[in-house]
N, C-alpha and C. Protein backbone atom coordinates (compact mmCIF):
# COMPACT_ATOMS: atom_id res chain seq x y z
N UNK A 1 -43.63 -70.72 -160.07
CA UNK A 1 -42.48 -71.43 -159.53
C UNK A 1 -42.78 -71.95 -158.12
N UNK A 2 -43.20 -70.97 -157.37
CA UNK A 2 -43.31 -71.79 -156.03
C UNK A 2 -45.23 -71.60 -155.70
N UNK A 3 -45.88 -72.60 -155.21
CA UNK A 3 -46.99 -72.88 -154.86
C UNK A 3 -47.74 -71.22 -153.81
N UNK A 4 -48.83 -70.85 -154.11
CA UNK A 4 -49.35 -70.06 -152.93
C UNK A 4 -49.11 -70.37 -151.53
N UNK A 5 -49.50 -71.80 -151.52
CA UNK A 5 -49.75 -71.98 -149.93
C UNK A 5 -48.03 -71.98 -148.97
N UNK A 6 -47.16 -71.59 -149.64
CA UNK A 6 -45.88 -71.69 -148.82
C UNK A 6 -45.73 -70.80 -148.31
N UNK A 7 -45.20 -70.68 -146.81
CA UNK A 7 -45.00 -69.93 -146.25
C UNK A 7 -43.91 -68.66 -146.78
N UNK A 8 -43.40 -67.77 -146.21
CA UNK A 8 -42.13 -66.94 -146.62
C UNK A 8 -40.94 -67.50 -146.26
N UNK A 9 -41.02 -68.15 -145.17
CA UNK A 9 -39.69 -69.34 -144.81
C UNK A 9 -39.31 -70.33 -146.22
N UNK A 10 -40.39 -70.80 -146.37
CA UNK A 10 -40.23 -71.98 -147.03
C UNK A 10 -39.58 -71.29 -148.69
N UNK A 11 -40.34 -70.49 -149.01
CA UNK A 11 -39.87 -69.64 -150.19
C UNK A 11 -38.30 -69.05 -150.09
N UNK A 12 -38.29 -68.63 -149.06
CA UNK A 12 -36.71 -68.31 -148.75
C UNK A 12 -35.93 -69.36 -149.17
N UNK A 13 -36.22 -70.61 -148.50
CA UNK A 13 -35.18 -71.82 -148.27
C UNK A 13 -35.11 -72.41 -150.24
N UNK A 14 -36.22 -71.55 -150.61
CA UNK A 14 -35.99 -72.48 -151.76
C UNK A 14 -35.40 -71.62 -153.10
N UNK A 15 -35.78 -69.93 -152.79
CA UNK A 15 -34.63 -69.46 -152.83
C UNK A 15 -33.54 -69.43 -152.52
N UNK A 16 -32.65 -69.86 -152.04
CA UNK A 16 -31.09 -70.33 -151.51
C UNK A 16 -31.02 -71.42 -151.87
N UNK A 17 -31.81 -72.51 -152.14
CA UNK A 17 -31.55 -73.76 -152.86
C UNK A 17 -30.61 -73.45 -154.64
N UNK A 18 -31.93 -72.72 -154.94
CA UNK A 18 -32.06 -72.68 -156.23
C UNK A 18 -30.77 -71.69 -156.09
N UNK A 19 -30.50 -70.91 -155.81
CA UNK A 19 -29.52 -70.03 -155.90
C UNK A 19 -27.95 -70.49 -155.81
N UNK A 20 -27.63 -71.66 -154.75
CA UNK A 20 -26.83 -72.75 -154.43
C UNK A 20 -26.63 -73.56 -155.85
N UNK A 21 -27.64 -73.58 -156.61
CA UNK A 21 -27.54 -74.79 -157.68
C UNK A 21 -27.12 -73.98 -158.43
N UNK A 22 -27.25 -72.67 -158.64
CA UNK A 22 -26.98 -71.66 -159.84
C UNK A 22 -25.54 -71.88 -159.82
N UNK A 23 -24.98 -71.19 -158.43
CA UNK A 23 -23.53 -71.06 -157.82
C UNK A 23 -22.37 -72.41 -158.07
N UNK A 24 -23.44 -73.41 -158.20
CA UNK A 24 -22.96 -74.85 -158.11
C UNK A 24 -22.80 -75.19 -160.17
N UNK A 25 -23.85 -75.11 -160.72
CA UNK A 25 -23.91 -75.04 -162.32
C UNK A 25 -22.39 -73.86 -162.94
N UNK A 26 -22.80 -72.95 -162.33
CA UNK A 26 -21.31 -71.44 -163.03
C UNK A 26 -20.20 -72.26 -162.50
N UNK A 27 -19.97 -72.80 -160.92
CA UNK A 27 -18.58 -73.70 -161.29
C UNK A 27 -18.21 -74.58 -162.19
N UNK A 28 -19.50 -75.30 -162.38
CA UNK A 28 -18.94 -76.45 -163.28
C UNK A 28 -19.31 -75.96 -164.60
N UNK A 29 -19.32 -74.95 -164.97
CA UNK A 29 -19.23 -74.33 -166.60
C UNK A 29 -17.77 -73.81 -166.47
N UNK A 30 -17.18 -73.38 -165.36
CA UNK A 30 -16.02 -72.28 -165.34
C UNK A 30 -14.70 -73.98 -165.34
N UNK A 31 -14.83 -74.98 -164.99
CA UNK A 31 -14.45 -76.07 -165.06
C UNK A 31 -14.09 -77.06 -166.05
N UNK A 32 -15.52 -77.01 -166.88
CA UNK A 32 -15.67 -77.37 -167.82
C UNK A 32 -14.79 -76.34 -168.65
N UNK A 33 -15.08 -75.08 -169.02
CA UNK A 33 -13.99 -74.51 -170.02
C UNK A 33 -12.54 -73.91 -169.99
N UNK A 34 -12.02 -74.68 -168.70
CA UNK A 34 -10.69 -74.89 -168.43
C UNK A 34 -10.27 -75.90 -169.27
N UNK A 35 -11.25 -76.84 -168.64
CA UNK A 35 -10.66 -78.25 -169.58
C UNK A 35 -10.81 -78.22 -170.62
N UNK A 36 -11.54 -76.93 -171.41
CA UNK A 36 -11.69 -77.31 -172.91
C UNK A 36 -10.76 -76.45 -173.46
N UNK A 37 -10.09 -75.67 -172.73
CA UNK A 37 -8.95 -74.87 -173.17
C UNK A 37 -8.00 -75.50 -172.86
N UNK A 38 -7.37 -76.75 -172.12
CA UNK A 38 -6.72 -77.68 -172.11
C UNK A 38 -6.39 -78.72 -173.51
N UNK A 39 -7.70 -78.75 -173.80
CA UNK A 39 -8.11 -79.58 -174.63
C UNK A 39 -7.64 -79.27 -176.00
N UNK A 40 -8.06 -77.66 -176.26
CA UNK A 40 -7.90 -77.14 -177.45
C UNK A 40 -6.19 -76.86 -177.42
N UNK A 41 -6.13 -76.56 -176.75
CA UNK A 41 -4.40 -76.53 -176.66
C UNK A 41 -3.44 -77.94 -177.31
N UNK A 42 -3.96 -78.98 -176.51
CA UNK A 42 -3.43 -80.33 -177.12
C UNK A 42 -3.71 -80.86 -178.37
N UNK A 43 -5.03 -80.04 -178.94
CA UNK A 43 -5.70 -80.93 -180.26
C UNK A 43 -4.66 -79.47 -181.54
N UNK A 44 -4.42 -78.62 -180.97
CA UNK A 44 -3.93 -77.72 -182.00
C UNK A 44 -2.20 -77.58 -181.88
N UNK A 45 -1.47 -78.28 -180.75
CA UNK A 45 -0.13 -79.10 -181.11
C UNK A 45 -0.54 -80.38 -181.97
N UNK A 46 -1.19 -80.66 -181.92
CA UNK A 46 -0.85 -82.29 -182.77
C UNK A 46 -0.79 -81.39 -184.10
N UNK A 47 0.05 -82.40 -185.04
CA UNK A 47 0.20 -81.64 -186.89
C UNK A 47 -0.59 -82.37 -187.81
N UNK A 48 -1.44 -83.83 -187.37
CA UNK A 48 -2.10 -83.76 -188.11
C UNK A 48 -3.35 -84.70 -187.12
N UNK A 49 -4.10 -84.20 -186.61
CA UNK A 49 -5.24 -85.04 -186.32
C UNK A 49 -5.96 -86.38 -186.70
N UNK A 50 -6.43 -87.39 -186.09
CA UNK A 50 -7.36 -88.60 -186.58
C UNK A 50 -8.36 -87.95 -186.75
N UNK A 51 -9.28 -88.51 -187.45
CA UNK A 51 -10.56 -88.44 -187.36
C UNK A 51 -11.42 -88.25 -186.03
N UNK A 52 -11.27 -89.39 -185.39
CA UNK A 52 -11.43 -89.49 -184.27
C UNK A 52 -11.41 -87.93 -183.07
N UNK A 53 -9.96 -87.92 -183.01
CA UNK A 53 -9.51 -86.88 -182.45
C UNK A 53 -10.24 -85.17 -183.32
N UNK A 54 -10.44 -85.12 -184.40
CA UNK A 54 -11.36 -84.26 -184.73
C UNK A 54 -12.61 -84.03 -183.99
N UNK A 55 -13.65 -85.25 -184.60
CA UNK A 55 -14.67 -85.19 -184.33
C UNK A 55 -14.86 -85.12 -182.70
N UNK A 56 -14.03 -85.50 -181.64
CA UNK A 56 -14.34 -85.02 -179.98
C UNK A 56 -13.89 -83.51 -180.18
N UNK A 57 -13.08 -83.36 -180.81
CA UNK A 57 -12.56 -81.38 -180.40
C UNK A 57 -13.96 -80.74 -180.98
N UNK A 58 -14.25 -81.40 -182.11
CA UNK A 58 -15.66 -80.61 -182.93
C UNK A 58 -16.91 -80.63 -181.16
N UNK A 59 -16.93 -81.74 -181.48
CA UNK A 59 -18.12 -81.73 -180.23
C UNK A 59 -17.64 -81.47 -178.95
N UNK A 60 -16.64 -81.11 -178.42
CA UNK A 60 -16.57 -80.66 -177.14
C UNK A 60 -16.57 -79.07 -177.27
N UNK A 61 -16.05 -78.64 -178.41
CA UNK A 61 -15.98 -77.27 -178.90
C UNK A 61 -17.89 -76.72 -178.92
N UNK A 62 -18.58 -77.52 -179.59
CA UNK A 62 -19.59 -77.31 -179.45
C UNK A 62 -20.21 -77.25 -178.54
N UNK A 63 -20.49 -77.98 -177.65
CA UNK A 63 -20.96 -78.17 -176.41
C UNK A 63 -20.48 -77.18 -175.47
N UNK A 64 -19.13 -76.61 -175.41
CA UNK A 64 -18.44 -75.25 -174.77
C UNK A 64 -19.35 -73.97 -175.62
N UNK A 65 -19.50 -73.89 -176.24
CA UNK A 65 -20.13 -72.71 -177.25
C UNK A 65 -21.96 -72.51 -176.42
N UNK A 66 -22.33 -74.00 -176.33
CA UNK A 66 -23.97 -73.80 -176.09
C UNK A 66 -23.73 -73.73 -174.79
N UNK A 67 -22.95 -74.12 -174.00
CA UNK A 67 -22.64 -74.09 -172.21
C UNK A 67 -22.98 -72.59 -172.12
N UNK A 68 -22.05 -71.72 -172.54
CA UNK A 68 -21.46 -70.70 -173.09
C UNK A 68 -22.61 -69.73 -173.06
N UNK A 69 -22.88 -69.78 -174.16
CA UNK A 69 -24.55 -69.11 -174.80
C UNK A 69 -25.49 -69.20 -173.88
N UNK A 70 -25.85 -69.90 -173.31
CA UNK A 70 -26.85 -70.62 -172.36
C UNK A 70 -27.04 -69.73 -171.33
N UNK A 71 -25.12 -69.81 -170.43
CA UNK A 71 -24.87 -68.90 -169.39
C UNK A 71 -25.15 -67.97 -169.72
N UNK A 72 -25.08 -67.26 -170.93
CA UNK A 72 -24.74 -65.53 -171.14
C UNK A 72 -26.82 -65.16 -170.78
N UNK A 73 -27.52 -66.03 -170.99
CA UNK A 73 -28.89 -65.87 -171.51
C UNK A 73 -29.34 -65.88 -170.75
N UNK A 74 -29.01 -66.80 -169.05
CA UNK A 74 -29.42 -66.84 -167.99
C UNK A 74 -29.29 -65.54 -166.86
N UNK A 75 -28.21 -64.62 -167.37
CA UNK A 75 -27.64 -63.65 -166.66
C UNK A 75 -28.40 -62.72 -166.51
């Protein structure tokens, strides 16, 4: 991950980078599945769905699941 020739400064700074981006990624997963619990809320009042309106709940549902999985794997 990081080169020999860097100093311990420099390794630091890029530890706290990377660590910043982590901190920065878990918000926008914790964001993201607000809105998809928003989401799922509105798609499961409607009584009968479009197509349309299916197939985004399918794939946003999905995409929350691998967000999801992803996080748990990184931990």
């Amino acid at each position: 991950l990081y080169p020999k020739n860097e100093s311990e400064e420099e390794i630091s700074e890029s530890r706290k980078s990377i660590e910043l981006r982590l901190e920065e990624a878990k918000m926008i997963l914790e964001n993201f599945q607000k809105t998809f619990s928003k989401i799922k809320k509105m798609y499961e009042s409607v009584p009968n769905p479009d197509n349309e309106l299916k197939n985004y709940y399918k794939q946003q549902e999905k995409y929350v699941k691998k967000l999801t999985a992803e996080s748990k794997i990184r931990k």
